[in-house]
N, C-alpha and C. Protein backbone atom coordinates (compact mmCIF):
# COMPACT_ATOMS: atom_id res chain seq x y z
N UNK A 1 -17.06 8.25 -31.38
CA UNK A 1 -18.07 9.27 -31.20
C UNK A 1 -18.15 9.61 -29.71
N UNK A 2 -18.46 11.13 -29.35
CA UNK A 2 -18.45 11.54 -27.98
C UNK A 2 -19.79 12.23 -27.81
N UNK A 3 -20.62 11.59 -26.64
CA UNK A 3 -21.61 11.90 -25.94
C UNK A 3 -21.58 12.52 -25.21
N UNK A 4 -22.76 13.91 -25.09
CA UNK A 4 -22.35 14.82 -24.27
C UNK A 4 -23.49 15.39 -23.45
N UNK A 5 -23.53 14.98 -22.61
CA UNK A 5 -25.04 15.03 -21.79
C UNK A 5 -24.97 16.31 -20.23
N UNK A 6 -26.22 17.58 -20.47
CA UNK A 6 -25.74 18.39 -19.86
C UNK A 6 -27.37 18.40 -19.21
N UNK A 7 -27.20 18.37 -17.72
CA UNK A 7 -28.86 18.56 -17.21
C UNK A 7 -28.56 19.78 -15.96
N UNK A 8 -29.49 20.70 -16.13
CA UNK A 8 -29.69 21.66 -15.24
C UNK A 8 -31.09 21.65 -14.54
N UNK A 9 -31.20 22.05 -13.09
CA UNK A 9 -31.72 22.80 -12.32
C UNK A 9 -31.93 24.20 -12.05
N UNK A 10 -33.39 24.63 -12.30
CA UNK A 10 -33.13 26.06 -12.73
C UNK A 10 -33.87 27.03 -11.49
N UNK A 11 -33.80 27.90 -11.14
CA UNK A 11 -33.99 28.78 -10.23
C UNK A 11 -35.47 29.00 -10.43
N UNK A 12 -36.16 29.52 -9.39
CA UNK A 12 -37.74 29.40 -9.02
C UNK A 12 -38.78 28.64 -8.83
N UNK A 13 -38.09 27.37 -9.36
CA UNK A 13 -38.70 26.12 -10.04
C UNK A 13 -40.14 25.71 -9.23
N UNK A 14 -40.38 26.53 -8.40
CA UNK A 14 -41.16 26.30 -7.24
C UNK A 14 -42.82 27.24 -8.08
N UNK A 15 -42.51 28.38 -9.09
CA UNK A 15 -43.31 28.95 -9.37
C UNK A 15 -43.65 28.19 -10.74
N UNK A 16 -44.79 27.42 -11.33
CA UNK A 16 -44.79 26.98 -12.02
C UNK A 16 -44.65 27.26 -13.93
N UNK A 17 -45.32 28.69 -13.66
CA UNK A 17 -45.17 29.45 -14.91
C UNK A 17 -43.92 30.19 -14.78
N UNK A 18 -43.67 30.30 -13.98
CA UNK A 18 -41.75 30.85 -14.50
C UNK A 18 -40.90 29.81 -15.01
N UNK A 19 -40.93 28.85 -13.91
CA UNK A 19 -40.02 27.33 -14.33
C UNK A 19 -40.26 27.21 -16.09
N UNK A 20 -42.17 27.01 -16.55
CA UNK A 20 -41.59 26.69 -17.60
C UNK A 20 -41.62 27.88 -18.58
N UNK A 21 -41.64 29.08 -18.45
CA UNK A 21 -40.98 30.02 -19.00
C UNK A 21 -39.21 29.96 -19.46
N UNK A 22 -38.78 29.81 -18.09
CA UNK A 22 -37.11 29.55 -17.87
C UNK A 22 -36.62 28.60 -18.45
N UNK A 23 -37.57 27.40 -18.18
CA UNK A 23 -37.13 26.20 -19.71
C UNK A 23 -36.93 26.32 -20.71
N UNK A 24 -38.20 26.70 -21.22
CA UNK A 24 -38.84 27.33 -22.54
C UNK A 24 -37.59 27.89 -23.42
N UNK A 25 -37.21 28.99 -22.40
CA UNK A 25 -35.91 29.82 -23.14
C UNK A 25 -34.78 29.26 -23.37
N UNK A 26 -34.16 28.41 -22.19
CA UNK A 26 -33.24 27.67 -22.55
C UNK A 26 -33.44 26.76 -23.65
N UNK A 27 -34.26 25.75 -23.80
CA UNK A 27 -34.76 24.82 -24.34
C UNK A 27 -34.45 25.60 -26.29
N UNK A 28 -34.83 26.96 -26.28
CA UNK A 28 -34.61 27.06 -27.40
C UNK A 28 -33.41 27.98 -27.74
N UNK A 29 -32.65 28.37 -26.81
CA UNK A 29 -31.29 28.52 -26.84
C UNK A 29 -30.27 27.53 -27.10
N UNK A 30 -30.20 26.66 -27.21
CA UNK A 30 -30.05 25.06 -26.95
C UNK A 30 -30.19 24.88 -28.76
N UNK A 31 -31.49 24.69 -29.44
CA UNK A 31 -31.84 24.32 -30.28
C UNK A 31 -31.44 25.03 -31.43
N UNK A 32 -31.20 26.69 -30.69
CA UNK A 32 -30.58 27.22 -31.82
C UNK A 32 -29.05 27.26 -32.49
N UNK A 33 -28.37 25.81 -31.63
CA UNK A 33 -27.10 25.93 -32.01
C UNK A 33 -27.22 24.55 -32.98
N UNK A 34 -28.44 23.86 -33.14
CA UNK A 34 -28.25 22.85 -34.21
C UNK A 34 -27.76 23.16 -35.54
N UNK A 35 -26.84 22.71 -36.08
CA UNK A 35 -26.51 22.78 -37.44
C UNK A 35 -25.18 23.56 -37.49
N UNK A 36 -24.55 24.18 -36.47
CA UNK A 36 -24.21 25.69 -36.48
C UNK A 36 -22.62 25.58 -35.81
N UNK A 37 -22.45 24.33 -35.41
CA UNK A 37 -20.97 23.89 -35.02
C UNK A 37 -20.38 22.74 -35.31
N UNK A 38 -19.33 23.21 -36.21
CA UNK A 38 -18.34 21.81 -36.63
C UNK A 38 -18.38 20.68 -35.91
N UNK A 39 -18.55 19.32 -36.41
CA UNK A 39 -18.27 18.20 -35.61
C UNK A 39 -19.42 17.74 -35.17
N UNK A 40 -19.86 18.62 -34.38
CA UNK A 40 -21.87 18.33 -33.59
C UNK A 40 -22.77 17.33 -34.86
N UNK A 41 -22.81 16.62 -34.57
CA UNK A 41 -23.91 15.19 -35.18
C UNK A 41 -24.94 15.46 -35.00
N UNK A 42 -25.32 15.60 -33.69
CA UNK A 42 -26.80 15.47 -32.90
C UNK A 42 -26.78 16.04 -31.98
N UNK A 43 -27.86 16.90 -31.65
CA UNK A 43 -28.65 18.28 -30.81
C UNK A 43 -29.60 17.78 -30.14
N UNK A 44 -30.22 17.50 -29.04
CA UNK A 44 -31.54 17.57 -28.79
C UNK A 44 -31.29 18.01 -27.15
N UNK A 45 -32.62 18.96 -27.02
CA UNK A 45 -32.92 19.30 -26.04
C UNK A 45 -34.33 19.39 -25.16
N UNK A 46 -34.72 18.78 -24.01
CA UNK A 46 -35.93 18.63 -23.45
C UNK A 46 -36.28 19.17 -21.99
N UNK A 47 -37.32 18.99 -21.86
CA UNK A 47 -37.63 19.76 -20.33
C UNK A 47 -38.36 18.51 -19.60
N UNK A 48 -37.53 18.22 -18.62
CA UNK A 48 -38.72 17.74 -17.45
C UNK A 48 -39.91 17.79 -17.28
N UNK A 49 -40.93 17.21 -17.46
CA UNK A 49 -42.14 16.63 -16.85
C UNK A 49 -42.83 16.36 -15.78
N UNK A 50 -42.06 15.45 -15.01
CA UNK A 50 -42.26 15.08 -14.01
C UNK A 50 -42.19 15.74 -12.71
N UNK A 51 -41.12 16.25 -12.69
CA UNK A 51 -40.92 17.41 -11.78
C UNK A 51 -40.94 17.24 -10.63
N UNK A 52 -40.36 16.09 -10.05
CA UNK A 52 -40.24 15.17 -9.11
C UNK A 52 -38.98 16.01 -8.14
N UNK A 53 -38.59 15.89 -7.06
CA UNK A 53 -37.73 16.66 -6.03
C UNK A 53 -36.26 16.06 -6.07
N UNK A 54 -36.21 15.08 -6.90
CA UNK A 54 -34.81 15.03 -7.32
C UNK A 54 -34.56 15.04 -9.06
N UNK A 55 -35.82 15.75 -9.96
CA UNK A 55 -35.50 15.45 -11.22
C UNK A 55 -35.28 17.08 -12.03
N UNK A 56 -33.83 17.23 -12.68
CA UNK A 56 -33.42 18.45 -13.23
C UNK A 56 -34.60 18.75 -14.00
N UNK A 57 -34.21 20.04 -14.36
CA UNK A 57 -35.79 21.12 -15.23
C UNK A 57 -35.08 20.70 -16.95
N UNK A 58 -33.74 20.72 -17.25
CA UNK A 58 -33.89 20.73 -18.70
C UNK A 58 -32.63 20.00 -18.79
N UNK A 59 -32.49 19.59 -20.13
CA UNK A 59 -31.34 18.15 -20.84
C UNK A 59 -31.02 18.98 -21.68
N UNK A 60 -29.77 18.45 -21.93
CA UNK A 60 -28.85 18.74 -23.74
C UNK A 60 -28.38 17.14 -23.54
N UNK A 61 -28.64 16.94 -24.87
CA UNK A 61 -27.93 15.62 -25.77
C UNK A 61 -27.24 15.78 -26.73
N UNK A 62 -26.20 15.57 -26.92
CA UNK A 62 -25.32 16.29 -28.25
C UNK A 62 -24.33 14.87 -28.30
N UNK A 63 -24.25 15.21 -29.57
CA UNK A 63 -22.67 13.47 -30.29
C UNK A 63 -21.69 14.26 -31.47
N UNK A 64 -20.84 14.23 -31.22
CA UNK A 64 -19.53 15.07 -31.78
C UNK A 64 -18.36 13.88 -32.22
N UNK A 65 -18.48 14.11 -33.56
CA UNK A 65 -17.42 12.97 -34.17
C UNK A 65 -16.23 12.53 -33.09
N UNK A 66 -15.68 13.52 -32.37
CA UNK A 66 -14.32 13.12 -31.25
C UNK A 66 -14.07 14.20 -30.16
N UNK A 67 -13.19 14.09 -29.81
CA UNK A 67 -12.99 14.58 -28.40
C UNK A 67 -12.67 16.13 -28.56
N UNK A 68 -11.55 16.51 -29.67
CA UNK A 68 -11.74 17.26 -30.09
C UNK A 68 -12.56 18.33 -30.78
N UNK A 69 -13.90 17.98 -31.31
CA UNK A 69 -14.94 18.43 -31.91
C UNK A 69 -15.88 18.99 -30.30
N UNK A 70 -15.71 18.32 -29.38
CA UNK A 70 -16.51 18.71 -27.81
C UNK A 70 -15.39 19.50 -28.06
N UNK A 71 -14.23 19.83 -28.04
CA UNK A 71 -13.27 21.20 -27.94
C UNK A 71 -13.84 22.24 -28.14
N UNK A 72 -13.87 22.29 -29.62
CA UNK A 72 -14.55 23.01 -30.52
C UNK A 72 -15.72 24.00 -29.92
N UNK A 73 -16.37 22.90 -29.87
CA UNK A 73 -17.60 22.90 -29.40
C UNK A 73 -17.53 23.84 -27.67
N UNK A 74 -16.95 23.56 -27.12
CA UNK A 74 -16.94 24.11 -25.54
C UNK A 74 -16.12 25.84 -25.95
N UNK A 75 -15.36 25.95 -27.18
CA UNK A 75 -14.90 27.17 -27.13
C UNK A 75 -15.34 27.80 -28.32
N UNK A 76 -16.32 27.65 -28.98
CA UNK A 76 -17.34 28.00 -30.00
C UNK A 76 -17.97 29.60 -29.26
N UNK A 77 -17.99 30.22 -30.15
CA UNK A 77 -18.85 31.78 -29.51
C UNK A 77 -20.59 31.24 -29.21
N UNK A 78 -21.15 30.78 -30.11
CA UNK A 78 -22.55 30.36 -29.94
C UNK A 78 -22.47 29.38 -28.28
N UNK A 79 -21.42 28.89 -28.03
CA UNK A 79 -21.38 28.05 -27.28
C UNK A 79 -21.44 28.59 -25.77
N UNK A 80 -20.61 29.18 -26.01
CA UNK A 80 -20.42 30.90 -25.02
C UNK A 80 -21.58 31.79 -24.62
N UNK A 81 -22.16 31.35 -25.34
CA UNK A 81 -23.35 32.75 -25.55
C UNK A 81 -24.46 32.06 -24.71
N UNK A 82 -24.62 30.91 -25.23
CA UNK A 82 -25.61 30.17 -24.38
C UNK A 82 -25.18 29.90 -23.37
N UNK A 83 -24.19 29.32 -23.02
CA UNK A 83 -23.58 29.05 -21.43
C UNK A 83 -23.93 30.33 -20.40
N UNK A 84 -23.61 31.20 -21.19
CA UNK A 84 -24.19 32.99 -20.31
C UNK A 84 -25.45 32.98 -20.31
N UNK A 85 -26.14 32.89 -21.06
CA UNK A 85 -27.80 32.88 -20.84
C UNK A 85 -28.24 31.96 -19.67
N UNK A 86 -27.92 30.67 -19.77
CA UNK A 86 -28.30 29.30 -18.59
C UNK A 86 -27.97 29.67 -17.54
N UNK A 87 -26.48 30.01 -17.49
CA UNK A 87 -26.11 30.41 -15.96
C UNK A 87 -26.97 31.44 -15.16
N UNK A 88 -27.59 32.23 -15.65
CA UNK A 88 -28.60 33.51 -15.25
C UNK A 88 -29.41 32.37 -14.57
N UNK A 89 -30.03 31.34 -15.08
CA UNK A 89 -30.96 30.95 -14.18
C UNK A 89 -31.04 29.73 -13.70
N UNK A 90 -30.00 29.18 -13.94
CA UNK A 90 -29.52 27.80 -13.50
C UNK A 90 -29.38 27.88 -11.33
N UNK A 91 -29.26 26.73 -11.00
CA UNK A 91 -28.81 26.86 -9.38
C UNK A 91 -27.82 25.55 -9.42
N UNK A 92 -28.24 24.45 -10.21
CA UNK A 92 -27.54 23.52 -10.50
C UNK A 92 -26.75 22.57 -11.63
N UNK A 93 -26.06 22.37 -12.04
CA UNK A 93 -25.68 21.56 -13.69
C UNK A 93 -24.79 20.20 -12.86
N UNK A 94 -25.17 19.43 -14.05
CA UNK A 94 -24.51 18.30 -13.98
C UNK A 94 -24.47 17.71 -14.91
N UNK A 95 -23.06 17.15 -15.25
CA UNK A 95 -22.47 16.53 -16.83
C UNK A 95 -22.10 15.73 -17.06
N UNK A 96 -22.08 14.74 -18.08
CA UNK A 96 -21.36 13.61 -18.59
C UNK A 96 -20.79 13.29 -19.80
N UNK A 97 -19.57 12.81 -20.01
CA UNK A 97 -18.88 13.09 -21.18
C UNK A 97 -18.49 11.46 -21.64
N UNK A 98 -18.66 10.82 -22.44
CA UNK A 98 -18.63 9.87 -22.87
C UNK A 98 -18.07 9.37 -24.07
N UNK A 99 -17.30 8.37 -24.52
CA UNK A 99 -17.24 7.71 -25.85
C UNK A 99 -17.52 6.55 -25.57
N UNK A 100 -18.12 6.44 -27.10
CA UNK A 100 -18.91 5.28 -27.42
C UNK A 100 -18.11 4.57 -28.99
């Protein structure tokens, strides 16, 4: 099984009702790809809290039977679609790819 952990930093973050506006959207851009790509096990997506000066604004958690299925998955149109939406308001991402 492959773990796939995606956390962003998102632009304005300084204004508090935009930040979680900008979450908000991602957060359910994110959610709307549950069920909806081969291989994908598990979806979850959350927003920061804390909001601390080194802690990202939003998470993806995702588990994909194999390495190939994250293939899939990275060249999926839904997959695409959201990656274009985030980037609009992202400033930072950072990833981790794992088997377990």
């Amino acid at each position: 099984m492959i773990k796939h952990i995606v956390m962003w930093r998102v632009k304005n973050r300084e204004d508090a009702k935009t930040r979680e506006e900008t979450c908000r959207a991602i957060k359910a851009k994110i959610e709307s790809l549950r069920g909806r790509i081969p291989g994908m096990r598990h979806l979850e997506a959350g927003i920061d809290f804390c909001q601390s000066e080194t802690a990202m604004d939003v998470v993806l958690y995702s588990e994909f039977e194999s390495r190939e299925a994250l293939d899939g998955y990275q060249a999926h149109p839904l997959h695409e679609d959201m990656a274009k939406l985030i980037t609009q308001y992202r400033i930072e991402r950072r990833i981790a790819d794992y088997e377990v």
